[in-house]
PDB file of N, CA and C in Angstrom:
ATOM      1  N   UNK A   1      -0.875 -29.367  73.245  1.00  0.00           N
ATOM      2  CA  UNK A   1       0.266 -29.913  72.555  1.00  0.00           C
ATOM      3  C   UNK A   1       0.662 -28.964  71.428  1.00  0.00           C
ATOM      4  N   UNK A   2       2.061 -28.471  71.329  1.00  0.00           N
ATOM      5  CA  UNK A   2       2.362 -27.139  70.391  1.00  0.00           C
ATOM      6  C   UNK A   2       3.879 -27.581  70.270  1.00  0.00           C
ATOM      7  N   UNK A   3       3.778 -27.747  69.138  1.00  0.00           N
ATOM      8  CA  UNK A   3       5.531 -28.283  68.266  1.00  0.00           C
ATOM      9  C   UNK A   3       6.407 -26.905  68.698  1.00  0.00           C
ATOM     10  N   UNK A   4       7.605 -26.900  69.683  1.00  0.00           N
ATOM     11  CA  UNK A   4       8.280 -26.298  70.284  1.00  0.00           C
ATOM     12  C   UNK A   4       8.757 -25.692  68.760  1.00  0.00           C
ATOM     13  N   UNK A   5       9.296 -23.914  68.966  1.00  0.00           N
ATOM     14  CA  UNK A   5       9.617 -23.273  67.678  1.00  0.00           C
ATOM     15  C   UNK A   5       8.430 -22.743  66.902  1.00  0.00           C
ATOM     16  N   UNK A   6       7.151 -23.554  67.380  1.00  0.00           N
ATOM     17  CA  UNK A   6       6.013 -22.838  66.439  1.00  0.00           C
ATOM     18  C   UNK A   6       5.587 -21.195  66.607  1.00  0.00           C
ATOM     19  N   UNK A   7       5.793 -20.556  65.185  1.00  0.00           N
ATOM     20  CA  UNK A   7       5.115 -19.139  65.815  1.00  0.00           C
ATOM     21  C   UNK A   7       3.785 -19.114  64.993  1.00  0.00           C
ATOM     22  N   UNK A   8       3.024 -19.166  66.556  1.00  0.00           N
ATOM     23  CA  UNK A   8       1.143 -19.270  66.743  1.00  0.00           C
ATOM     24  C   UNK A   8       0.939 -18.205  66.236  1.00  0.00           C
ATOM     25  N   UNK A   9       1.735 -16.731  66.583  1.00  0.00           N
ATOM     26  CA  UNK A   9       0.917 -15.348  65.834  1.00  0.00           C
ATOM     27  C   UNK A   9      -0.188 -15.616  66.407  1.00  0.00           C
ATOM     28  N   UNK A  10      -1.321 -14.229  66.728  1.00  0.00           N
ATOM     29  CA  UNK A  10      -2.025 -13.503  67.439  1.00  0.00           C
ATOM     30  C   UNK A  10      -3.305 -14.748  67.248  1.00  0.00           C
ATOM     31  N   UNK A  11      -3.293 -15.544  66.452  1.00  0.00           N
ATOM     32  CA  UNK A  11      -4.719 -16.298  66.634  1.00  0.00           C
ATOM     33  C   UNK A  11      -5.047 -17.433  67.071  1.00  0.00           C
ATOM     34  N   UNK A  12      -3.773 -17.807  67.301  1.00  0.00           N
ATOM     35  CA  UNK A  12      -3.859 -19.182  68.271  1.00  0.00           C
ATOM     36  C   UNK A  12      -4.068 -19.086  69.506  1.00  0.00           C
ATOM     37  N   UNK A  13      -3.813 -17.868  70.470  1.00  0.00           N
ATOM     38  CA  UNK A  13      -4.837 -17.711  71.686  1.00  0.00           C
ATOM     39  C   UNK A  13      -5.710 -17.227  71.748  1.00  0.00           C
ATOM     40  N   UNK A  14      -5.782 -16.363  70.497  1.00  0.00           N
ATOM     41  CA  UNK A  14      -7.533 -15.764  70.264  1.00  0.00           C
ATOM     42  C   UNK A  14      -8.301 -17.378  70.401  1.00  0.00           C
ATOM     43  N   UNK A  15      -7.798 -18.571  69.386  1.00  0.00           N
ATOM     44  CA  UNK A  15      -8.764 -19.614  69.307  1.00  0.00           C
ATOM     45  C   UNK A  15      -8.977 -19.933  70.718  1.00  0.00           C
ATOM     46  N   UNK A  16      -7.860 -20.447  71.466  1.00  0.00           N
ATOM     47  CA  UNK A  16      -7.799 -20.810  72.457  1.00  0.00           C
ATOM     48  C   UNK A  16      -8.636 -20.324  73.753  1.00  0.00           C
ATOM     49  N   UNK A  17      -8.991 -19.200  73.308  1.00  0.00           N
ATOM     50  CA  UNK A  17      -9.459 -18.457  74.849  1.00  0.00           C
ATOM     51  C   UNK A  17     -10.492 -18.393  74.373  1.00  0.00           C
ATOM     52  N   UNK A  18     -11.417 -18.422  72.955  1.00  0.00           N
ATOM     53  CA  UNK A  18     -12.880 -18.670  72.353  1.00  0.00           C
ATOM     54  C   UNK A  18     -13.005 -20.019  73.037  1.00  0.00           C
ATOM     55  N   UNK A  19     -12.335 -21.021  73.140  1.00  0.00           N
ATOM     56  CA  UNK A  19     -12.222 -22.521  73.303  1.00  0.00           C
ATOM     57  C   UNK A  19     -12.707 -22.468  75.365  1.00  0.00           C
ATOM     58  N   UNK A  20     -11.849 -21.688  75.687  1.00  0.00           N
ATOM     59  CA  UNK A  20     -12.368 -21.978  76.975  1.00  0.00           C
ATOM     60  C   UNK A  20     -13.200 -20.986  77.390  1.00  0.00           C
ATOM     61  N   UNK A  21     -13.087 -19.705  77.174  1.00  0.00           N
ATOM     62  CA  UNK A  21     -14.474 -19.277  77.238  1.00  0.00           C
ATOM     63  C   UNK A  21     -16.215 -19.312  76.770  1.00  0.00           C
ATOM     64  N   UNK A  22     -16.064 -20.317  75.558  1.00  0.00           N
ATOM     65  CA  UNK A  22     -17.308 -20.613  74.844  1.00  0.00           C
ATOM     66  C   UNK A  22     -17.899 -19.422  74.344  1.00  0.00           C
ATOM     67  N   UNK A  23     -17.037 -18.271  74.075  1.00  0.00           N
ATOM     68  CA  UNK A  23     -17.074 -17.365  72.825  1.00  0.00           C
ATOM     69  C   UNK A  23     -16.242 -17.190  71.989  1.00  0.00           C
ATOM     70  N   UNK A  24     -16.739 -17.229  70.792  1.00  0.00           N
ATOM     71  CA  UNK A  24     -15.653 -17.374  69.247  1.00  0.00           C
ATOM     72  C   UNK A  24     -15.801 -15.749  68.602  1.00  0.00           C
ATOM     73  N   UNK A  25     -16.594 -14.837  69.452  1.00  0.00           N
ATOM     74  CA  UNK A  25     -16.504 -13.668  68.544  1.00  0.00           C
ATOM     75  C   UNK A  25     -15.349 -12.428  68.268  1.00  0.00           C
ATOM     76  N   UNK A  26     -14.154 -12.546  69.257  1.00  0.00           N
ATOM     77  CA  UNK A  26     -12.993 -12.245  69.186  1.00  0.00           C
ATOM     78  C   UNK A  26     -12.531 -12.818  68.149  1.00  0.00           C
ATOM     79  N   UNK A  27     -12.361 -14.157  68.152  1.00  0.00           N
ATOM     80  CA  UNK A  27     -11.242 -14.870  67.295  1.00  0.00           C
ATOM     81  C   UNK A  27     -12.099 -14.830  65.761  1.00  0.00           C
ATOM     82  N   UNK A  28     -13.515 -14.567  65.687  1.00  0.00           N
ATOM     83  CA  UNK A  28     -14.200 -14.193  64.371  1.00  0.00           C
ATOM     84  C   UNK A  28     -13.924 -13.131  63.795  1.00  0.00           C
ATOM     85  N   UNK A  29     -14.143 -12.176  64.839  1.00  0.00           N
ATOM     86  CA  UNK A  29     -13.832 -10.764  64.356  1.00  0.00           C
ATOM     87  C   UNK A  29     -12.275 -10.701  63.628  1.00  0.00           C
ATOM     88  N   UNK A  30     -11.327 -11.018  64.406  1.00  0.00           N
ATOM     89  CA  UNK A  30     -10.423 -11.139  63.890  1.00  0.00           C
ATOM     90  C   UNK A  30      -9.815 -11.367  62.284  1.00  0.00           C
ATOM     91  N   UNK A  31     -10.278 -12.874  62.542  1.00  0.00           N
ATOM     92  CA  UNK A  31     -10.270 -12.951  60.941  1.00  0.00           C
ATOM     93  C   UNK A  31     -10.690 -12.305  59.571  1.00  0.00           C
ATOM     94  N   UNK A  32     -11.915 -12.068  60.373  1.00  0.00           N
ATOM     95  CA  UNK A  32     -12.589 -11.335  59.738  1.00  0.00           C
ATOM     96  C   UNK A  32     -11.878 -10.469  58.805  1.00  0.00           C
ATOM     97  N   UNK A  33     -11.675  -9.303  60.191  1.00  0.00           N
ATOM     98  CA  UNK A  33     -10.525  -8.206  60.030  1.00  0.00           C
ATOM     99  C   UNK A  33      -9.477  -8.342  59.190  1.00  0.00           C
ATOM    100  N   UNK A  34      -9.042  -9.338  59.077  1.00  0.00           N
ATOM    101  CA  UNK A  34      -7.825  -9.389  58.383  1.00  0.00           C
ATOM    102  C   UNK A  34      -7.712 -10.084  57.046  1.00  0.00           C
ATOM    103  N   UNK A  35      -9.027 -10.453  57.088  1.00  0.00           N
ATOM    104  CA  UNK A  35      -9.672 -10.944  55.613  1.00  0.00           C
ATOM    105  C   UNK A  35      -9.598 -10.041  55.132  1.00  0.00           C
ATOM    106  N   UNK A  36     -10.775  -9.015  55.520  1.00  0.00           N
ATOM    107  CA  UNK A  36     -10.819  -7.674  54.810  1.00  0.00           C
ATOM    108  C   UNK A  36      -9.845  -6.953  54.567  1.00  0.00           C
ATOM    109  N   UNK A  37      -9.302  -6.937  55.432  1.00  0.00           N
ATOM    110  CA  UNK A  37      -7.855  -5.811  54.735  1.00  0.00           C
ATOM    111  C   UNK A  37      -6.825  -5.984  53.635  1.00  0.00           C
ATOM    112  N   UNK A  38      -6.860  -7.581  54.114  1.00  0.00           N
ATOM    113  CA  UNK A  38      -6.288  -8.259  52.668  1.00  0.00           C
ATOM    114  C   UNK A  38      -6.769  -7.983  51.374  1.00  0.00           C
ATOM    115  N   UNK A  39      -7.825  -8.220  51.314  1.00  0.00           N
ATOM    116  CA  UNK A  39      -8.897  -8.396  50.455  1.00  0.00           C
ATOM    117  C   UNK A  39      -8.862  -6.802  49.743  1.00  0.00           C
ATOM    118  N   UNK A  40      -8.804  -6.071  50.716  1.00  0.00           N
ATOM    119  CA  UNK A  40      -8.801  -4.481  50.022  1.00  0.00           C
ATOM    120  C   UNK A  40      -7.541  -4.048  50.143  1.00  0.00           C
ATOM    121  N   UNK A  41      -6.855  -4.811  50.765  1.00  0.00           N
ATOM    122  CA  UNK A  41      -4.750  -3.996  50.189  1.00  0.00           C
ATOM    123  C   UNK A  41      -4.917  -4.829  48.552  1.00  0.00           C
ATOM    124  N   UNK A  42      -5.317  -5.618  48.129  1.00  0.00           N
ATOM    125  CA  UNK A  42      -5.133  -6.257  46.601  1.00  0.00           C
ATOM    126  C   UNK A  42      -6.194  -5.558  45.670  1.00  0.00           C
ATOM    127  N   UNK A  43      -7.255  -5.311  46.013  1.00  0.00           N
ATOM    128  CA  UNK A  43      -8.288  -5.201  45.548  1.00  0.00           C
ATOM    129  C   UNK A  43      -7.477  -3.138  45.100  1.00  0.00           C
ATOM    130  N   UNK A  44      -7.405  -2.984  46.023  1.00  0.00           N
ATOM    131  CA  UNK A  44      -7.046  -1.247  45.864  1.00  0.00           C
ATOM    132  C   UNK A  44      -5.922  -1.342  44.784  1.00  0.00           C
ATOM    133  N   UNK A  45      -4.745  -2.298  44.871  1.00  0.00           N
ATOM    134  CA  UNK A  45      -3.230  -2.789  44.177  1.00  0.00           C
ATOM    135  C   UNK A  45      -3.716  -2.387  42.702  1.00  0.00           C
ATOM    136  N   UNK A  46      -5.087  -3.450  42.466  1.00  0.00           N
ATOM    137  CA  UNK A  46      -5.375  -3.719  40.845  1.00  0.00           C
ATOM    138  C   UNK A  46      -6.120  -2.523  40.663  1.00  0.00           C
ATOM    139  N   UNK A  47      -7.009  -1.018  41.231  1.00  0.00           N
ATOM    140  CA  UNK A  47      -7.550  -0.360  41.114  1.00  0.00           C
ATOM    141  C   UNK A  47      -6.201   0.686  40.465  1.00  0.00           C
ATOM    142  N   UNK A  48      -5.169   0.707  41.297  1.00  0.00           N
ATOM    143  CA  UNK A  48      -4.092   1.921  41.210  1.00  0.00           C
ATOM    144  C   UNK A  48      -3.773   1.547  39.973  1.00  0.00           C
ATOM    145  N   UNK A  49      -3.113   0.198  39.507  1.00  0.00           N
ATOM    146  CA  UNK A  49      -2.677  -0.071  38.051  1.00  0.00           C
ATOM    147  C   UNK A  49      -3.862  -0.199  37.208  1.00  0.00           C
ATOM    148  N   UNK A  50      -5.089  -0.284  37.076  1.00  0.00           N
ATOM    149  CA  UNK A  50      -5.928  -0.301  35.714  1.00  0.00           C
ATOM    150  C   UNK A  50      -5.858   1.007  35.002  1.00  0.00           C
ATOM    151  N   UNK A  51      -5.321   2.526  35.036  1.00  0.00           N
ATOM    152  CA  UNK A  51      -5.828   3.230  34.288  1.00  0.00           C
ATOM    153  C   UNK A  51      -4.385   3.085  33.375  1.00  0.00           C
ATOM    154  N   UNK A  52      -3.433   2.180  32.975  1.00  0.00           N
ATOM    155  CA  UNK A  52      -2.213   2.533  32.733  1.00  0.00           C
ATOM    156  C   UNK A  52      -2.225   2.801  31.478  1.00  0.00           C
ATOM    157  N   UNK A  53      -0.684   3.269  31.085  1.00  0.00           N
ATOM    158  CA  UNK A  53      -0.908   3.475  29.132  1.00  0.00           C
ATOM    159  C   UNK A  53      -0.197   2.718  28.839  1.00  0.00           C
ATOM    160  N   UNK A  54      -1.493   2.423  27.615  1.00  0.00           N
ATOM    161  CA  UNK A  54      -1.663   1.287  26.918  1.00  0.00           C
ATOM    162  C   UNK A  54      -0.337   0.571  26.212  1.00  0.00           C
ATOM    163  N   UNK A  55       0.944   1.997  26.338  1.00  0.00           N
ATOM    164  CA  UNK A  55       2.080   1.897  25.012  1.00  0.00           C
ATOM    165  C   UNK A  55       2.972   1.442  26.175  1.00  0.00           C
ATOM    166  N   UNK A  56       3.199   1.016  27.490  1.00  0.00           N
ATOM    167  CA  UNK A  56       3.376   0.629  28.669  1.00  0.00           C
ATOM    168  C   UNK A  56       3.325  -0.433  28.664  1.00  0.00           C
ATOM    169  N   UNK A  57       4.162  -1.345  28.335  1.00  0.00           N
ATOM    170  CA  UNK A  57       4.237  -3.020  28.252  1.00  0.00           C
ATOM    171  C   UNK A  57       4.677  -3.543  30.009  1.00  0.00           C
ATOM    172  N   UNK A  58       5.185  -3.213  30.417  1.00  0.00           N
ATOM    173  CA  UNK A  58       5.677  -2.990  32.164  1.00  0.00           C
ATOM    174  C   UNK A  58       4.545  -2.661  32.989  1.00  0.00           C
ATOM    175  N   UNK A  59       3.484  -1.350  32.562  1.00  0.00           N
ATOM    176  CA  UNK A  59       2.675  -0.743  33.253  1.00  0.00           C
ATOM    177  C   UNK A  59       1.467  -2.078  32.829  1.00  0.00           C
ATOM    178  N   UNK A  60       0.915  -2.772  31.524  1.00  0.00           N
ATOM    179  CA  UNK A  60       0.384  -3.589  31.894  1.00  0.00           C
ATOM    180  C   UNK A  60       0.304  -4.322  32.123  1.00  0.00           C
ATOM    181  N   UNK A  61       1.706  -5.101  32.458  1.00  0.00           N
ATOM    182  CA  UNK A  61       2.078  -6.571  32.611  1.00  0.00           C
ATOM    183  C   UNK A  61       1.786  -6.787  34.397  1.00  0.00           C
ATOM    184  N   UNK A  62       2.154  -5.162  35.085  1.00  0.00           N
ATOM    185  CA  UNK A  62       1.685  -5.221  36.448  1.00  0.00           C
ATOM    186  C   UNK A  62       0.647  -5.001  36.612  1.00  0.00           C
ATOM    187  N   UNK A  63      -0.298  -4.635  35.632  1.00  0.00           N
ATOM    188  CA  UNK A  63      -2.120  -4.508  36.281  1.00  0.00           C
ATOM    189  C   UNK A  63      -2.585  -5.698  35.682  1.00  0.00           C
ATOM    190  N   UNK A  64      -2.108  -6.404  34.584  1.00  0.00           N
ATOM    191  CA  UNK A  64      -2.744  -8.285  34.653  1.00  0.00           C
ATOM    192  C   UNK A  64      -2.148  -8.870  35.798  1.00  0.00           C
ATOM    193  N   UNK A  65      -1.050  -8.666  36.485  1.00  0.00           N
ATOM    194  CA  UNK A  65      -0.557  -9.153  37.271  1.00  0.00           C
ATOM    195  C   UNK A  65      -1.047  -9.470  38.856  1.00  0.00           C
ATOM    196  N   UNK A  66      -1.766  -8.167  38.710  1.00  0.00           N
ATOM    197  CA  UNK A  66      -2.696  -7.473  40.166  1.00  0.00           C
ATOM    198  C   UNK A  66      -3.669  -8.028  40.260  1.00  0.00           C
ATOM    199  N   UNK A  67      -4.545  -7.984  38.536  1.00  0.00           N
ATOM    200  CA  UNK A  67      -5.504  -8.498  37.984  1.00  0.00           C
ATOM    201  C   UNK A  67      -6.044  -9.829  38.762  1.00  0.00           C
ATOM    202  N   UNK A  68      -5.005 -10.358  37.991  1.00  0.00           N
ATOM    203  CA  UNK A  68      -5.033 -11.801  37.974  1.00  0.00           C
ATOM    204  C   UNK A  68      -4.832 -12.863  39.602  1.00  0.00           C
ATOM    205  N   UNK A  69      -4.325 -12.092  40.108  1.00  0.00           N
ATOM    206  CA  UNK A  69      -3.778 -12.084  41.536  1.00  0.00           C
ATOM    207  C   UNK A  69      -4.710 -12.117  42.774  1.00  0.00           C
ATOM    208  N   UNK A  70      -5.476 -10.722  42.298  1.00  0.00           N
ATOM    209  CA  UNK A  70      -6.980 -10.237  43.194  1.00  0.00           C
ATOM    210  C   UNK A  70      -7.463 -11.837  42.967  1.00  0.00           C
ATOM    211  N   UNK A  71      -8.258 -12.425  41.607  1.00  0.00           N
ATOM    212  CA  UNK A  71      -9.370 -13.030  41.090  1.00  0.00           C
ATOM    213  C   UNK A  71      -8.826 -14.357  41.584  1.00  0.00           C
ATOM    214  N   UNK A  72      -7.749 -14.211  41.585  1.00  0.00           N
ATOM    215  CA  UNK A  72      -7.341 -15.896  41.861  1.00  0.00           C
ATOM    216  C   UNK A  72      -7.055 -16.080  43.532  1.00  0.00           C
ATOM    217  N   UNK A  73      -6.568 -14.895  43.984  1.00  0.00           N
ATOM    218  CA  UNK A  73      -6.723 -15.187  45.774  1.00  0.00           C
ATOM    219  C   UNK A  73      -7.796 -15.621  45.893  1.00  0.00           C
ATOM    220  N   UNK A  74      -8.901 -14.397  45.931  1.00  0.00           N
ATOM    221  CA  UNK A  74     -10.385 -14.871  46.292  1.00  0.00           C
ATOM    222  C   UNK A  74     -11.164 -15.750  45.998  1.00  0.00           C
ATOM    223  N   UNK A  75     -10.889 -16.349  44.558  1.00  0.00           N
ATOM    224  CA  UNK A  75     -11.088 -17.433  44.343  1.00  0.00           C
ATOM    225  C   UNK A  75     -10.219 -18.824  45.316  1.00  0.00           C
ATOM    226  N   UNK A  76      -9.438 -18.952  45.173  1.00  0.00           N
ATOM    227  CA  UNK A  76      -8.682 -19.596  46.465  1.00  0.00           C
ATOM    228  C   UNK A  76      -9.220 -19.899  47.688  1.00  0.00           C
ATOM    229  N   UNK A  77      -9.487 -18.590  48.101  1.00  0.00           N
ATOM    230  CA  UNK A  77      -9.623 -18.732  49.867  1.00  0.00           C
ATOM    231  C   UNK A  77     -11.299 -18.887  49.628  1.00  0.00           C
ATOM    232  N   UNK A  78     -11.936 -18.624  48.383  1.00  0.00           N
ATOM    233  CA  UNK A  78     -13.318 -19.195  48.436  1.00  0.00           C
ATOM    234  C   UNK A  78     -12.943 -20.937  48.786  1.00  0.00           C
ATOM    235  N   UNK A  79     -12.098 -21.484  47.847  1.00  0.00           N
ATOM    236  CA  UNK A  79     -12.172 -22.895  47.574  1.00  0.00           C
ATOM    237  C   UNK A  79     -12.017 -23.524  48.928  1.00  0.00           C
ATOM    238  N   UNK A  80     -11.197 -22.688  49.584  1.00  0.00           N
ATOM    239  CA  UNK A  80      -9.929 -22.903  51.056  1.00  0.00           C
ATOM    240  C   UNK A  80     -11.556 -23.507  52.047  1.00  0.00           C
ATOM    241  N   UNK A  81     -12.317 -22.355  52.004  1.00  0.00           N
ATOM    242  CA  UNK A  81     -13.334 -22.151  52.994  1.00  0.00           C
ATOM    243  C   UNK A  81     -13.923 -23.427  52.485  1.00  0.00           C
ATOM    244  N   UNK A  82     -14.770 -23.573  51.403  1.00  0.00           N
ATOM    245  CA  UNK A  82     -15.564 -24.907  50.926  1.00  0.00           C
ATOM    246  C   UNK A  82     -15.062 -25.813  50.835  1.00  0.00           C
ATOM    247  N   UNK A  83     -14.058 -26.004  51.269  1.00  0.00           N
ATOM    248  CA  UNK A  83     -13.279 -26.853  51.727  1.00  0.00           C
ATOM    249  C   UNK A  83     -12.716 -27.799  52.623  1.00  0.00           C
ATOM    250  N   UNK A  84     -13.361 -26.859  53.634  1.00  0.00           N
ATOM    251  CA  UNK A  84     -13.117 -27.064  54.956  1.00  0.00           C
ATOM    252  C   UNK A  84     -11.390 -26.690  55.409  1.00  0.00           C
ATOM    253  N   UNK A  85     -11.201 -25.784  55.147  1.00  0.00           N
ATOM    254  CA  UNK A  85      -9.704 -25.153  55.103  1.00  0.00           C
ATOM    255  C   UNK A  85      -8.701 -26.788  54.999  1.00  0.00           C
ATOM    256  N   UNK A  86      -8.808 -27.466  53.883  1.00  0.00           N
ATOM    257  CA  UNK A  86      -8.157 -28.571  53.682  1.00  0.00           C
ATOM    258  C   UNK A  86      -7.482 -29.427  54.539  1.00  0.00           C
ATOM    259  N   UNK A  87      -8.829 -30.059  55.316  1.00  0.00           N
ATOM    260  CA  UNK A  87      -8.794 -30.924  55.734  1.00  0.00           C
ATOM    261  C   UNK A  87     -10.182 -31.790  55.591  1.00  0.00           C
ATOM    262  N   UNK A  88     -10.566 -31.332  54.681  1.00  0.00           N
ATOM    263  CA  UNK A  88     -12.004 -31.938  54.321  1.00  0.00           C
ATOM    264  C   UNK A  88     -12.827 -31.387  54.840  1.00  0.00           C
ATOM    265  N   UNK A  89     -14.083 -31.316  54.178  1.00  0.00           N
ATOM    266  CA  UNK A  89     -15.840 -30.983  55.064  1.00  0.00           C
ATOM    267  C   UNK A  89     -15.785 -31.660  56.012  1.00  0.00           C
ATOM    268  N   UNK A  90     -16.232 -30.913  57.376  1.00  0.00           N
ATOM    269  CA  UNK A  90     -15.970 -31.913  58.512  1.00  0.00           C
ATOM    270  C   UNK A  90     -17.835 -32.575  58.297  1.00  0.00           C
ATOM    271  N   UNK A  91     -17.600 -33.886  58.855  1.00  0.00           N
ATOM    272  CA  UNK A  91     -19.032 -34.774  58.033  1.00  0.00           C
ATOM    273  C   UNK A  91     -19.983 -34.070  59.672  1.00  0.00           C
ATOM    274  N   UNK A  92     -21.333 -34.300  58.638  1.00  0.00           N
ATOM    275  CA  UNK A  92     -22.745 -33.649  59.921  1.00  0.00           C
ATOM    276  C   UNK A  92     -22.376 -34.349  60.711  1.00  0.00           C
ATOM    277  N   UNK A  93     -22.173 -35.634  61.203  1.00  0.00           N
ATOM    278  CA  UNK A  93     -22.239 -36.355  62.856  1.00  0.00           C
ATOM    279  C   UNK A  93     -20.543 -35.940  63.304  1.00  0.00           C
ATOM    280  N   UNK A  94     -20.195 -34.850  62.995  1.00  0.00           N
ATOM    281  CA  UNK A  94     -19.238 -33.963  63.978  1.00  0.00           C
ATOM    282  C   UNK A  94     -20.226 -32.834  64.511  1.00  0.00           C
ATOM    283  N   UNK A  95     -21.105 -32.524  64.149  1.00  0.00           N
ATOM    284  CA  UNK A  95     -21.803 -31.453  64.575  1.00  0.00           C
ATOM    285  C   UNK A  95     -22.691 -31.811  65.355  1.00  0.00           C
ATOM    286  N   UNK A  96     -23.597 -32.987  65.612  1.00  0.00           N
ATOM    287  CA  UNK A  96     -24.351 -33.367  65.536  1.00  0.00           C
ATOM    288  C   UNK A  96     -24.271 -33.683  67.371  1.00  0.00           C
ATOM    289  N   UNK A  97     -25.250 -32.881  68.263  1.00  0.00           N
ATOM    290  CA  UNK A  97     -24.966 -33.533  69.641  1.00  0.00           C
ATOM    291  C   UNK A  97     -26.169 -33.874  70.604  1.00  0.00           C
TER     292      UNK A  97
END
């Protein structure tokens, strides 16, 4: 069942084909992958702006900006994950077989 107009993008048949094949390490890797890159296109962002000068009100308003940006994604997608990507902790007797 898929709300006509939806664009799935590359990981909704990655899930799907983990789902019927009973391997998830494609659709892991994946994420993975694209965690990381995220993670280091921002992470590199706030590296390029920290050496700025200091007399640069512009130059540091964009490296708190980067700053602040990096610490609070990752913080985020920490919360996202412990979270159960918000839809709640799925409870042990879902796991449980």
């Amino acid at each position: 069942m898929k709300p006509s107009g939806l664009d799935e993008g590359p990981i909704v048949p990655l899930a799907e084909k983990a789902i019927k094949t009973g391997d998830p390490s494609e659709v892991i890797e994946f994420i993975l992958d694209t965690v990381r890159a995220d993670l280091l296109r921002r992470f590199h962002r706030v590296q390029d702006k920290r050496d700025y000068d200091t007399n640069d009100v512009g130059a540091g308003r964009s490296y708190v900006q980067a700053y602040i940006g990096f610490v609070v994604y990752t913080h985020k997608l920490y919360q996202y994950l412990e979270g159960g990507g918000g839809h709640g902790k799925e409870s042990s007797s879902e796991h449980s077989h």
